[in-house]
Protein backbone atom coordinates (compact mmCIF):
# COMPACT_ATOMS: atom_id res chain seq x y z
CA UNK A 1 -31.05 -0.70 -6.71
CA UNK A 2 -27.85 -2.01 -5.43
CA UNK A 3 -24.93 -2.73 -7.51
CA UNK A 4 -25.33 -6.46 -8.60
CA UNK A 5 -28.87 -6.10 -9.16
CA UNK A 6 -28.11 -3.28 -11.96
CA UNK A 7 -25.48 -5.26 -13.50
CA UNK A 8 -27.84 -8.71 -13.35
CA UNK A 9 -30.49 -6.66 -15.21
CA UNK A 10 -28.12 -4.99 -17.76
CA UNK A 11 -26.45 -8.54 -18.48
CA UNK A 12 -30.32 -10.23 -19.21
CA UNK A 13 -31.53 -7.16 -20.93
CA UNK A 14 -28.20 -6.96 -23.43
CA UNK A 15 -28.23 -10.62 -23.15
CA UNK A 16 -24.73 -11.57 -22.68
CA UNK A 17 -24.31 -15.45 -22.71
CA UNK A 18 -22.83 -16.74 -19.95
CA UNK A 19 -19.71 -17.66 -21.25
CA UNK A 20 -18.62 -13.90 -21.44
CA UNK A 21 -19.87 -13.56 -18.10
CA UNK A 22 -16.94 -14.97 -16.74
CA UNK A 23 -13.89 -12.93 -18.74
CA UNK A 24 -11.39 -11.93 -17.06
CA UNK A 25 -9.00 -8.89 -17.30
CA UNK A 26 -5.44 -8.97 -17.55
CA UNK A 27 -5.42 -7.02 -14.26
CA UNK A 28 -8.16 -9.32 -12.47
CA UNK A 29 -11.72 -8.54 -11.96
CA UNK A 30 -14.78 -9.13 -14.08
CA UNK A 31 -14.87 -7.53 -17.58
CA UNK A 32 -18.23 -6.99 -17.73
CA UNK A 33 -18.53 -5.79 -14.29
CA UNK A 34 -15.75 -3.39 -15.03
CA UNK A 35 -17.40 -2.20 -17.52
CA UNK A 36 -20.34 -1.79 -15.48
CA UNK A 37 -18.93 0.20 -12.94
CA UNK A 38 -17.19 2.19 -15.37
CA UNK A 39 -20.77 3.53 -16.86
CA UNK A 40 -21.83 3.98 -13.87
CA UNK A 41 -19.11 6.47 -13.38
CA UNK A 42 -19.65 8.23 -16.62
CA UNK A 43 -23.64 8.35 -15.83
CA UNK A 44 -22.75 10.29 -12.50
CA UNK A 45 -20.63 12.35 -13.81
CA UNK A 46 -22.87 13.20 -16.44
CA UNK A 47 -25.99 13.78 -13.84
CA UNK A 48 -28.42 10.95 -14.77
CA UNK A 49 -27.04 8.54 -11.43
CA UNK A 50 -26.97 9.31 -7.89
CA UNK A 51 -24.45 7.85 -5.47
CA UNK A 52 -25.05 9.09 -2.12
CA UNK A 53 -24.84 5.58 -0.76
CA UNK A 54 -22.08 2.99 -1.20
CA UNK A 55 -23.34 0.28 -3.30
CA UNK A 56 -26.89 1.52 -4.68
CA UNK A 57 -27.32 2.99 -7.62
CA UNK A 58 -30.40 5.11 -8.19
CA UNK A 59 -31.19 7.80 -10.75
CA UNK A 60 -31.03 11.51 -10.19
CA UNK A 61 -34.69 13.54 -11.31
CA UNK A 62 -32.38 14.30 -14.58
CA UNK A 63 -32.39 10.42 -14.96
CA UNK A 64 -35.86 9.96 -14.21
CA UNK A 65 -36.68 12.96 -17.00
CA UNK A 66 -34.69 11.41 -19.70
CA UNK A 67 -36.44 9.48 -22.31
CA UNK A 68 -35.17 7.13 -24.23
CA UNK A 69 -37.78 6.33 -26.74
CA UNK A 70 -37.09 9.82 -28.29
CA UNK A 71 -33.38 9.82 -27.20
CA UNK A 72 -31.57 7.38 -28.65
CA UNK A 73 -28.34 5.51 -27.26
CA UNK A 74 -25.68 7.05 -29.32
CA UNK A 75 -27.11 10.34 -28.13
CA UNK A 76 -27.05 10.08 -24.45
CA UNK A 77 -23.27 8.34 -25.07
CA UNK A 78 -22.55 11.40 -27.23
CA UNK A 79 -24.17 13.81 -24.15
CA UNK A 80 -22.03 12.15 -21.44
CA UNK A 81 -18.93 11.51 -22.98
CA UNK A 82 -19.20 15.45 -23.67
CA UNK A 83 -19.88 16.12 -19.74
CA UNK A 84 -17.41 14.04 -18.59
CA UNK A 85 -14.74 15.93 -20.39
CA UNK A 86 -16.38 19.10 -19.39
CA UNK A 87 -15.82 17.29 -15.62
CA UNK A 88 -12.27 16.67 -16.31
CA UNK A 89 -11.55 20.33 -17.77
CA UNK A 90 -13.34 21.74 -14.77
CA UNK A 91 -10.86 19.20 -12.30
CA UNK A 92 -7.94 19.86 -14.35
CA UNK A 93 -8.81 23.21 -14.04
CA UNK A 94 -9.10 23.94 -10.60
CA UNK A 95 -6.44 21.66 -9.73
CA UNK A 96 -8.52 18.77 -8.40
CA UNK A 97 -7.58 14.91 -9.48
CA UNK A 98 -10.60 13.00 -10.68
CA UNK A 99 -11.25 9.46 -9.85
CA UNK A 100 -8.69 7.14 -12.30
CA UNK A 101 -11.44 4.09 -12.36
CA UNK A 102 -14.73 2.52 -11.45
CA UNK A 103 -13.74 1.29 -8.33
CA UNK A 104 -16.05 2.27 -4.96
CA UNK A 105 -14.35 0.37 -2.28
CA UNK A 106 -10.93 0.12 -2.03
CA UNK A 107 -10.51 -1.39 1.27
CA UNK A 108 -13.17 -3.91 -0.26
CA UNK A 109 -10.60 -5.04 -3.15
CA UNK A 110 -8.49 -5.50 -0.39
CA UNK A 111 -10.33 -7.65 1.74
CA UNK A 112 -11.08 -9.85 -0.96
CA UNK A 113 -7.67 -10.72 -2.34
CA UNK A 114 -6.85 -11.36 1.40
CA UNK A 115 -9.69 -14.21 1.41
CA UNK A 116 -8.65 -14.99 -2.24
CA UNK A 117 -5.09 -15.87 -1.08
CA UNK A 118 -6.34 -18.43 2.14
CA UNK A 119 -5.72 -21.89 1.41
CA UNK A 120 -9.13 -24.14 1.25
CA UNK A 121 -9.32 -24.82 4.68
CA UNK A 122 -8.59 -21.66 6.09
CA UNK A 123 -11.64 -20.10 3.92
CA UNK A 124 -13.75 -22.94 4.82
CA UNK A 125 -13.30 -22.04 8.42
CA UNK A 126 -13.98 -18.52 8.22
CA UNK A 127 -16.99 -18.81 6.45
CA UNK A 128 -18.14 -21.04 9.45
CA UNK A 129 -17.12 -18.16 11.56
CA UNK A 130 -19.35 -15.66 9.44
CA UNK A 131 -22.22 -18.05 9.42
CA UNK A 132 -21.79 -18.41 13.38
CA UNK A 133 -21.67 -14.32 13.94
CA UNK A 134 -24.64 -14.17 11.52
CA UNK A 135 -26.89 -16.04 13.85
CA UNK A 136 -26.23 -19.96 12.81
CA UNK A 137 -26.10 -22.99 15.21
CA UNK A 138 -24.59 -25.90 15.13
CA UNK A 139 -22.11 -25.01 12.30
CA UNK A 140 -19.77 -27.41 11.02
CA UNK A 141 -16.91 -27.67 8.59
CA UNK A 142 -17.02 -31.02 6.54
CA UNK A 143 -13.01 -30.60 5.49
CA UNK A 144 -12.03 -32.56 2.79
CA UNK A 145 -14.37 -35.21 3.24
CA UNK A 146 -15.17 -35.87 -0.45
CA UNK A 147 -18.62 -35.21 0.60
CA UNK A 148 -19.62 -34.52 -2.82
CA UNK A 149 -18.85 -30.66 -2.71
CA UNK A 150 -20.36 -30.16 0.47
CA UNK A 151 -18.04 -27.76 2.73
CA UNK A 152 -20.27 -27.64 5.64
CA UNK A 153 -23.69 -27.66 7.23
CA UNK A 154 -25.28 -25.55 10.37
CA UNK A 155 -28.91 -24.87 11.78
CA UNK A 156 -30.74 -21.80 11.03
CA UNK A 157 -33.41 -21.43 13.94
CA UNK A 158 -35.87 -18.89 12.80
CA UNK A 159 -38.04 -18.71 16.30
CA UNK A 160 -38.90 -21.96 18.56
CA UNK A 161 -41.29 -23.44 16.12
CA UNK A 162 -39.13 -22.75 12.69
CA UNK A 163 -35.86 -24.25 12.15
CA UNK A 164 -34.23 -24.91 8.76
CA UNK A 165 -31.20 -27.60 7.93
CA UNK A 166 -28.32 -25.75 6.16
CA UNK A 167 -25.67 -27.08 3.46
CA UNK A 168 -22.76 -25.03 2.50
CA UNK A 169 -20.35 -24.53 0.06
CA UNK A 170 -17.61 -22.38 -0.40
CA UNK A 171 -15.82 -21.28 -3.95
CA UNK A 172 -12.33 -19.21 -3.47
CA UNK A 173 -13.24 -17.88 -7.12
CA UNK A 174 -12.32 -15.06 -8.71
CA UNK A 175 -14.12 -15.58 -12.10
CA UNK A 176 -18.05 -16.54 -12.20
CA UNK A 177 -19.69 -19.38 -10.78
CA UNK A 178 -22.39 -21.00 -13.33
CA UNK A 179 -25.45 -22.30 -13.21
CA UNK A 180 -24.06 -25.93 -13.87
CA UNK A 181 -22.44 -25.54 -10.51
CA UNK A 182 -25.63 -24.67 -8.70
CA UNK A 183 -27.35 -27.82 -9.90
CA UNK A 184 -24.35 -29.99 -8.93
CA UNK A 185 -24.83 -28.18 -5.41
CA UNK A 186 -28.49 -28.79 -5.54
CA UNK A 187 -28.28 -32.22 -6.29
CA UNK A 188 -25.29 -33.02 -3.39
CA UNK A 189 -27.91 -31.68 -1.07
CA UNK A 190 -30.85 -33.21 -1.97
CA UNK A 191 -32.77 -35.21 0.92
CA UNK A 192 -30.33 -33.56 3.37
CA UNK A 193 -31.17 -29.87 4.35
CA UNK A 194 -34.14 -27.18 3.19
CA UNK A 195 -31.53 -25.08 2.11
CA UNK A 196 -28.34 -24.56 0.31
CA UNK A 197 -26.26 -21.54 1.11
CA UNK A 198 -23.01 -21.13 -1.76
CA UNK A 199 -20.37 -18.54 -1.01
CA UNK A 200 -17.91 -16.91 -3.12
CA UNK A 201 -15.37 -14.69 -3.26
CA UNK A 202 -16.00 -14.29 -7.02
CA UNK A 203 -19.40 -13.57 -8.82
CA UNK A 204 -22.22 -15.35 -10.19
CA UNK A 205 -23.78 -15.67 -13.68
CA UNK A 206 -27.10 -14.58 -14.57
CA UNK A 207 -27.98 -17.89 -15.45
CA UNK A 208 -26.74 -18.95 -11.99
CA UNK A 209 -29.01 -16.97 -9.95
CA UNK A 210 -31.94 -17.80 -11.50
CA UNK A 211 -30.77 -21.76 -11.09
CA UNK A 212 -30.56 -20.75 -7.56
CA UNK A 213 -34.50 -19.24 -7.05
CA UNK A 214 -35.83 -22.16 -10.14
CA UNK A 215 -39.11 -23.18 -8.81
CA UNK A 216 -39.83 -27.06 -7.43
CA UNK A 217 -35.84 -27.55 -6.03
CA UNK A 218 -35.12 -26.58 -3.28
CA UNK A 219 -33.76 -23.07 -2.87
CA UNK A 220 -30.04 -21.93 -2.54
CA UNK A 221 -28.87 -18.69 -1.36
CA UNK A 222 -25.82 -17.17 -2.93
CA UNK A 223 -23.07 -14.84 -1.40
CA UNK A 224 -20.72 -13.40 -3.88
CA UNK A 225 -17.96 -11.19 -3.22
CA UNK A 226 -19.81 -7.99 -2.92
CA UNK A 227 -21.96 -9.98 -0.71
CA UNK A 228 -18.84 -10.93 1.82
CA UNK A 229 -17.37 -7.76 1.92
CA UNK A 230 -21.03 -6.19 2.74
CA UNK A 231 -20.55 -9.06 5.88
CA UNK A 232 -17.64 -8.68 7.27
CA UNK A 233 -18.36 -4.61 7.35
CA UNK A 234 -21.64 -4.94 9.20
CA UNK A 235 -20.55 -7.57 11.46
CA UNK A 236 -17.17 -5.46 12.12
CA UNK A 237 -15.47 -8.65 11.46
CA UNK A 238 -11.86 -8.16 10.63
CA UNK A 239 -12.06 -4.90 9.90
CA UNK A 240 -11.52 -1.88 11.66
CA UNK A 241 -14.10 1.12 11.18
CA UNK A 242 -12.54 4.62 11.09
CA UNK A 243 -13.96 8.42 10.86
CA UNK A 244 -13.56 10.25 7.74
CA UNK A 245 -14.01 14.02 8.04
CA UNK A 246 -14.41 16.24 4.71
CA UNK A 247 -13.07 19.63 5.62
CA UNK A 248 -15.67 22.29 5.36
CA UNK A 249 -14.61 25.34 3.16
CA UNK A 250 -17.43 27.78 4.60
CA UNK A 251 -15.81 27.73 7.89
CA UNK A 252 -12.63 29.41 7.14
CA UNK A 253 -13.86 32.15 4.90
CA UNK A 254 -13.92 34.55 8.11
CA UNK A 255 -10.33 34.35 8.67
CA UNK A 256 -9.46 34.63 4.99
């Protein structure tokens, strides 16, 4: 599952009210999705989670064997808190620094306290650029219109016979956006597209994204920050790919 789906089912499961959804930390960044990622980290260290791709979680066959009906919380927090200091023996050790937080893209936190720090119009634009490279016609900034939270609108042709009337709003956010903003989007746009797209450089609640897919309104798709940064990196828009080599240890045991 990829990150924000993990974190969307944690946050209904535990059910955290939406309120604490949007906490901030001192240092920025979403409490509870700090402390998300920070599990997640502890769960991999300890075996039960599998990261061999950038953004998806998935469980290891340790994970799949555990069972939690017979093995309670406190145990498996007990278990992993022991392995990760077994880790962090091992690193300290052999000389090799361990990761200092959570984080699993850098060069992600970067790009999105670049689009953070754009004044309104600026974002508004370049989310008109992302919608154009992502296969949108007709895409058009509204500016500061007053047009009742509506940033924009664009054409979404799906083949000659299917095309779909876009609104769009943008949210330089670095907190949560709730669900009482997705109905005040939803009812902006009613009678004037088939969808609603909302982008944001923050996150969204729990409560939001099921506002979003209700049944009987008309749907909106959301793009939060994990969402833009996935964007911009498959589109190659500003950003710069590079090579990353691991040196390989087997190699030089000959001439050792």
């Amino acid at each position: 599952m990829k990150a924000s789906e993990v974190i969307s089912k944690a946050i209904d499961e535990l059910g955290i009210p939406e309120e604490e959804q949007s906490i901030m930390l001192p240092s920025g960044g979403l409490r509870v999705k700090n402390q998300a990622f920070w599990a997640r980290l502890y769960l991999a260290k300890a075996g039960y989670l599998a990261s061999e791709k950038r953004g998806v979680w998935c469980l290891t066959d340790k994970g799949t064997q555990l069972n939690l009906v017979t093995f309670s919380p406190e145990d498996l927090e007990r278990r992993i808190a022991k392995q990760f200091q077994k880790e962090r023996q091992s690193a300290k050790d052999q000389n090799i620094a361990l990761p200092k937080d959570g984080s699993e893209a850098i060069q992600g936190d970067v790009l999105l306290e670049i689009l953070k720090e754009l004044p309104p119009e600026g974002f508004e634009r370049l989310c008109k650029r992302l919608l154009v490279e992502s296969g949108f016609e007709q895409v058009e900034v509204t500016g500061r219109s007053g047009d009742s939270g509506i940033d924009g609108y664009g054409l979404l042709k799906i083949n000659p016979f299917v095309r779909f009337n876009v609104l769009f709003q943008c949210k330089r956010y670095s907190g949560s956006v709730g669900s009482a903003m997705i109905r005040d989007f939803r009812g902006a746009m009613q009678g004037r597209a088939d969808k609603g797209i909302m982008i944001t450089t923050g996150s969204f609640t729990s409560d939001a994204k099921k506002e979003a897919r209700r049944d009987g309104v008309p749907p909106i798709e959301l793009v939060d920050g994990d969402d833009l940064v996935a964007l911009f990196q498959d589109l190659e828009l500003g950003v710069k790919a590079r090579k990353v080599y691991d040196v390989d240890q087997d190699f030089f045991e000959d001439f050792r």
